[in-house]
PDB file of N, CA and C in Angstrom:
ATOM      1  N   UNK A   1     -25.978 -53.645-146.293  1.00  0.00           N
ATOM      2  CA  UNK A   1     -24.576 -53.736-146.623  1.00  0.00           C
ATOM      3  C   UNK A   1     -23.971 -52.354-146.851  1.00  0.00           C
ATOM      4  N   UNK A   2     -24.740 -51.707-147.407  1.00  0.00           N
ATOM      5  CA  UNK A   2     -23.932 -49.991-147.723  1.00  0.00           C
ATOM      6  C   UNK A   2     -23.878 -49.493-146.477  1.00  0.00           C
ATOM      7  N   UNK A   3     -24.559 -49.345-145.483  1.00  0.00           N
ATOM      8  CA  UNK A   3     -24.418 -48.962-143.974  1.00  0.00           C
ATOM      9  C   UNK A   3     -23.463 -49.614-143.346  1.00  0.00           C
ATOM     10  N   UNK A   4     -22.793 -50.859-143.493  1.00  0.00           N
ATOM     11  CA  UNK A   4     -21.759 -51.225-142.721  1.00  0.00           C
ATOM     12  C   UNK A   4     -20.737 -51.295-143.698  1.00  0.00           C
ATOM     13  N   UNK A   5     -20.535 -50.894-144.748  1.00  0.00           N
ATOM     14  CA  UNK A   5     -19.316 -50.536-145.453  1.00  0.00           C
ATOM     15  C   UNK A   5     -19.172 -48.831-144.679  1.00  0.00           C
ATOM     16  N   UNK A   6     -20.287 -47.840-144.843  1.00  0.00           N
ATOM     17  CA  UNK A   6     -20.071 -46.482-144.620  1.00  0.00           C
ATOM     18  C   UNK A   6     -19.689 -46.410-143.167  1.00  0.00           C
ATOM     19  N   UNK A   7     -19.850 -47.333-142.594  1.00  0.00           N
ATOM     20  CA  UNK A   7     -19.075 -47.775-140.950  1.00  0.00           C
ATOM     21  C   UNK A   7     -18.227 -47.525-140.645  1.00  0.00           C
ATOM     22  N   UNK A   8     -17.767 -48.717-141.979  1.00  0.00           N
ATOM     23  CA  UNK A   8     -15.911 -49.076-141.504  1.00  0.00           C
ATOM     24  C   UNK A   8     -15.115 -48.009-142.529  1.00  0.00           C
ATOM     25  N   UNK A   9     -15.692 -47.861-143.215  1.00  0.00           N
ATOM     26  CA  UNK A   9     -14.683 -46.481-144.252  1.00  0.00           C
ATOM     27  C   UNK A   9     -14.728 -45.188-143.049  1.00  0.00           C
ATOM     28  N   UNK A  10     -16.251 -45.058-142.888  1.00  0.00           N
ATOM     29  CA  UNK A  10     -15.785 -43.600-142.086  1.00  0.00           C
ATOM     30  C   UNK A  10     -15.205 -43.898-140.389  1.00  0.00           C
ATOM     31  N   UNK A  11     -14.989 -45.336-139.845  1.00  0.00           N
ATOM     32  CA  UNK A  11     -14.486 -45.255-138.817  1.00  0.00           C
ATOM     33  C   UNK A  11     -12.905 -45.416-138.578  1.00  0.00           C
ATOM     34  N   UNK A  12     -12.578 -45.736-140.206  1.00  0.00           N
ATOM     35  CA  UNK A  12     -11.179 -45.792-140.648  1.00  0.00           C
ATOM     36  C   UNK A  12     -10.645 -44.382-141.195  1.00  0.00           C
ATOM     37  N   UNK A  13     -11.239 -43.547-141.274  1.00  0.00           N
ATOM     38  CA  UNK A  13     -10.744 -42.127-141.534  1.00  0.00           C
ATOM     39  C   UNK A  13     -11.381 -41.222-140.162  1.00  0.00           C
ATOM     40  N   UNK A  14     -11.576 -42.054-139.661  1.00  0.00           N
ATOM     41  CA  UNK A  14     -11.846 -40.921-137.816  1.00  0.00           C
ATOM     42  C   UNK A  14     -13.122 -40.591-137.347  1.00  0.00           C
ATOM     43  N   UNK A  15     -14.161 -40.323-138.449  1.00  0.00           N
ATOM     44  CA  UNK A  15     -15.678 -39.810-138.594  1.00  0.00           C
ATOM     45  C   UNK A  15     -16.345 -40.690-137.334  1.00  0.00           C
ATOM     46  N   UNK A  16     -15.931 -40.822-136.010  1.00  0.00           N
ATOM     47  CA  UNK A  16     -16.999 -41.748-135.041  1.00  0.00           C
ATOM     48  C   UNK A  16     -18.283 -41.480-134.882  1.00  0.00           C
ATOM     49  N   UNK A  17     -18.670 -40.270-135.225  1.00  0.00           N
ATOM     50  CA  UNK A  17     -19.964 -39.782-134.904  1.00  0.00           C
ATOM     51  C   UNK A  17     -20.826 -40.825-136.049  1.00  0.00           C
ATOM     52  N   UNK A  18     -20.169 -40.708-137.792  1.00  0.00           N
ATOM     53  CA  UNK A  18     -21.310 -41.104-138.545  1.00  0.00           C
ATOM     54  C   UNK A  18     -21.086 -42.658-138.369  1.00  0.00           C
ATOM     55  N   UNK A  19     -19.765 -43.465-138.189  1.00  0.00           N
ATOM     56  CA  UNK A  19     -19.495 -44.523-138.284  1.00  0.00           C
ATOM     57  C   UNK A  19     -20.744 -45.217-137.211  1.00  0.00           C
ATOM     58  N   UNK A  20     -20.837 -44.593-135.658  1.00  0.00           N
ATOM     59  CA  UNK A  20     -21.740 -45.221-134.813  1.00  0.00           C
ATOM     60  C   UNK A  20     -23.399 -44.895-135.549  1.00  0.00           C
ATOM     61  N   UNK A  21     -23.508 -43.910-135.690  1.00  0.00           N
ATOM     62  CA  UNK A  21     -25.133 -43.776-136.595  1.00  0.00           C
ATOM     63  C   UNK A  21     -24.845 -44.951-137.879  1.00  0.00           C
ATOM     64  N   UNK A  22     -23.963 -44.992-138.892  1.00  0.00           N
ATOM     65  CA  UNK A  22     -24.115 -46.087-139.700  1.00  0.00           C
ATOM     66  C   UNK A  22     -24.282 -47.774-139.370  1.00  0.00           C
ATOM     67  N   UNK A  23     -23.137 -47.766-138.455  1.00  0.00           N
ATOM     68  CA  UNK A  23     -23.640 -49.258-137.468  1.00  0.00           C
ATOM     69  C   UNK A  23     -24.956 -49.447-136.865  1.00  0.00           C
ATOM     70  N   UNK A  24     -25.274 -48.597-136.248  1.00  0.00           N
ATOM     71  CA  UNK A  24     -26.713 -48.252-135.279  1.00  0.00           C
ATOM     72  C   UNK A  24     -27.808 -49.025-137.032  1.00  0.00           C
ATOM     73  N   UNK A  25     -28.011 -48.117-137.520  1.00  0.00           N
ATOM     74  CA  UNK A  25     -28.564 -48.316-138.734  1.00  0.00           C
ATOM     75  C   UNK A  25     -28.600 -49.797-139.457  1.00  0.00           C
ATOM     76  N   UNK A  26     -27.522 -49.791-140.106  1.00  0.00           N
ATOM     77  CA  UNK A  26     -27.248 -51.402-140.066  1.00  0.00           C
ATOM     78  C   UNK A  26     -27.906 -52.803-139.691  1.00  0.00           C
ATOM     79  N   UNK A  27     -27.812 -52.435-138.021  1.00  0.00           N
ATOM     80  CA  UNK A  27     -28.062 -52.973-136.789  1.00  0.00           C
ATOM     81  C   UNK A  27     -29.215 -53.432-137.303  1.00  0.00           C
ATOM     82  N   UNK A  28     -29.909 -52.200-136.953  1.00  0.00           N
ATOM     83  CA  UNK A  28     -31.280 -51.878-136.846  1.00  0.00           C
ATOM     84  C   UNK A  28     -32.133 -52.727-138.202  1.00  0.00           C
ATOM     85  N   UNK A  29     -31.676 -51.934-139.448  1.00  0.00           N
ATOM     86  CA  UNK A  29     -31.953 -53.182-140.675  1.00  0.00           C
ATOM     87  C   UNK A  29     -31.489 -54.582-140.994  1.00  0.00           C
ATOM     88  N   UNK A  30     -30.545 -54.707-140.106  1.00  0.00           N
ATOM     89  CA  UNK A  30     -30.379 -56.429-140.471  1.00  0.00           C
ATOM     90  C   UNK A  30     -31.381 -57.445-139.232  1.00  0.00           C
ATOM     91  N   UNK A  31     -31.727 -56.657-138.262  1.00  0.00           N
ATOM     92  CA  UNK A  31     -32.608 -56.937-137.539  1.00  0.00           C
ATOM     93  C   UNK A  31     -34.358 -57.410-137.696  1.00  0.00           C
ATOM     94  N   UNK A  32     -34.324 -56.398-138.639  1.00  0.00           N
ATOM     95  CA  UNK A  32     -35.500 -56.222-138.930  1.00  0.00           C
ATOM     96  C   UNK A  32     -36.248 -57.147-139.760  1.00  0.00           C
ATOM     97  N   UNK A  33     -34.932 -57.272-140.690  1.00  0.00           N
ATOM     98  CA  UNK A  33     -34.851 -58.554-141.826  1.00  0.00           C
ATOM     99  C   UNK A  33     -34.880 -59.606-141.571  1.00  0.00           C
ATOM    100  N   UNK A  34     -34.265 -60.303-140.181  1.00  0.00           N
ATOM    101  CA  UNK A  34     -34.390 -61.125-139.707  1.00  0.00           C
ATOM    102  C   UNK A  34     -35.540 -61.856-139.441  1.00  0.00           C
ATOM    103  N   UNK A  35     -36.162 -60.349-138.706  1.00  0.00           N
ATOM    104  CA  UNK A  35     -37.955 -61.073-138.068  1.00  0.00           C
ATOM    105  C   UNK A  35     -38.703 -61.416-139.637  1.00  0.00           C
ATOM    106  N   UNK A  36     -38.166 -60.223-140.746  1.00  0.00           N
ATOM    107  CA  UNK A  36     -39.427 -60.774-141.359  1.00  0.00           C
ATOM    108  C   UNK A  36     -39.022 -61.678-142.170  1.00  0.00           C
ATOM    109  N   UNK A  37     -37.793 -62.446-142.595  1.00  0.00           N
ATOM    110  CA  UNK A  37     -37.289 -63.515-142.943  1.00  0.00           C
ATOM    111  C   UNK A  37     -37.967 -64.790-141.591  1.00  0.00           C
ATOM    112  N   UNK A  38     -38.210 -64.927-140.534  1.00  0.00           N
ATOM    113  CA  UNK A  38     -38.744 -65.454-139.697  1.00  0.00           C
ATOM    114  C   UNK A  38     -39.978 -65.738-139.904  1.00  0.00           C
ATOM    115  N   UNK A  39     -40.700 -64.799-140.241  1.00  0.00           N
ATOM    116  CA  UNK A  39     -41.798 -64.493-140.372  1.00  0.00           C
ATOM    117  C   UNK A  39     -42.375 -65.350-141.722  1.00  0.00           C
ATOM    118  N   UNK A  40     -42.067 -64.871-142.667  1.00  0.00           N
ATOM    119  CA  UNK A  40     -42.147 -65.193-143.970  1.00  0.00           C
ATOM    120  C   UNK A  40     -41.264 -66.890-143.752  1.00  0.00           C
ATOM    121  N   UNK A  41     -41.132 -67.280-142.889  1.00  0.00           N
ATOM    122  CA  UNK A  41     -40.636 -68.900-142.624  1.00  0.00           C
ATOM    123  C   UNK A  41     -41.567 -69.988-142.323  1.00  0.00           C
ATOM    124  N   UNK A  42     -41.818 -69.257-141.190  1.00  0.00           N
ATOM    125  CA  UNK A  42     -43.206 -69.880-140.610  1.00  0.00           C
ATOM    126  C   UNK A  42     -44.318 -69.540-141.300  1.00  0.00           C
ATOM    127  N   UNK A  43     -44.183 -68.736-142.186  1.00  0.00           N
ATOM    128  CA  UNK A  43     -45.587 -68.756-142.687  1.00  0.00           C
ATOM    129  C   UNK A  43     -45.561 -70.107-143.859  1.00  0.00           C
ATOM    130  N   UNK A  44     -44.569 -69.610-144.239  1.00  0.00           N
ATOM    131  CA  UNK A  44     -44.012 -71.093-145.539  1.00  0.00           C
ATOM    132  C   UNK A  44     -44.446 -72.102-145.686  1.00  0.00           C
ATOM    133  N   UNK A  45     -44.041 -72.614-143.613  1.00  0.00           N
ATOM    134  CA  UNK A  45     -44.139 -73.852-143.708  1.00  0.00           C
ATOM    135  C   UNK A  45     -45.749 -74.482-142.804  1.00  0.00           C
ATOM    136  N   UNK A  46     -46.235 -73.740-142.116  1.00  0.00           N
ATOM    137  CA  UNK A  46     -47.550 -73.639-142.013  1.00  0.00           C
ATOM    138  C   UNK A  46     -48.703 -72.926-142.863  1.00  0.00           C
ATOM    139  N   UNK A  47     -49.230 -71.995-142.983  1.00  0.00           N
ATOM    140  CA  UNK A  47     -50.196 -71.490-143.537  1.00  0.00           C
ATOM    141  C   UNK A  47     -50.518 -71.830-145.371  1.00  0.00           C
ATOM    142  N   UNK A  48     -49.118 -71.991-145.908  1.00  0.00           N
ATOM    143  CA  UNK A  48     -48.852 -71.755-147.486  1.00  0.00           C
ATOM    144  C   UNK A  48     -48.277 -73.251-147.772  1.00  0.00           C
ATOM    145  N   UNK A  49     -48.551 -74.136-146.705  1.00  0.00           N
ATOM    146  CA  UNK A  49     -48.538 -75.717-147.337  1.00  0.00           C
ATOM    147  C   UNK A  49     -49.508 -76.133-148.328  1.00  0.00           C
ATOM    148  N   UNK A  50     -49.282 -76.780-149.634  1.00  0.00           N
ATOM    149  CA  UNK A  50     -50.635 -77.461-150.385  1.00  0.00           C
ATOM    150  C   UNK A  50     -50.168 -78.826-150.328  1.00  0.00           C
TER     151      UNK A  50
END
């Protein structure tokens, strides 16, 4: 979330260079979170059944 606030603040005062590295970033961590929210799903509901 702080990477896509520092996005839109610095792509609203002109900064495109950091705004695209902060999105890129973002990207990249909400991505990531995804798989291991995925991950940590399937494990849930297979491996960690009693």
């Amino acid at each position: 979330m702080i990477f896509l606030v520092v996005s839109i603040i610095a792509g609203l005062l002109g900064f495109t260079g950091i705004s695209a590295a902060s999105a890129d970033i973002a990207r990249f961590l909400f991505y990531v979170f995804v798989v291991i929210f995925l991950v940590l799903l399937i494990l849930g509901l297979t491996i960690f059944r009693v």
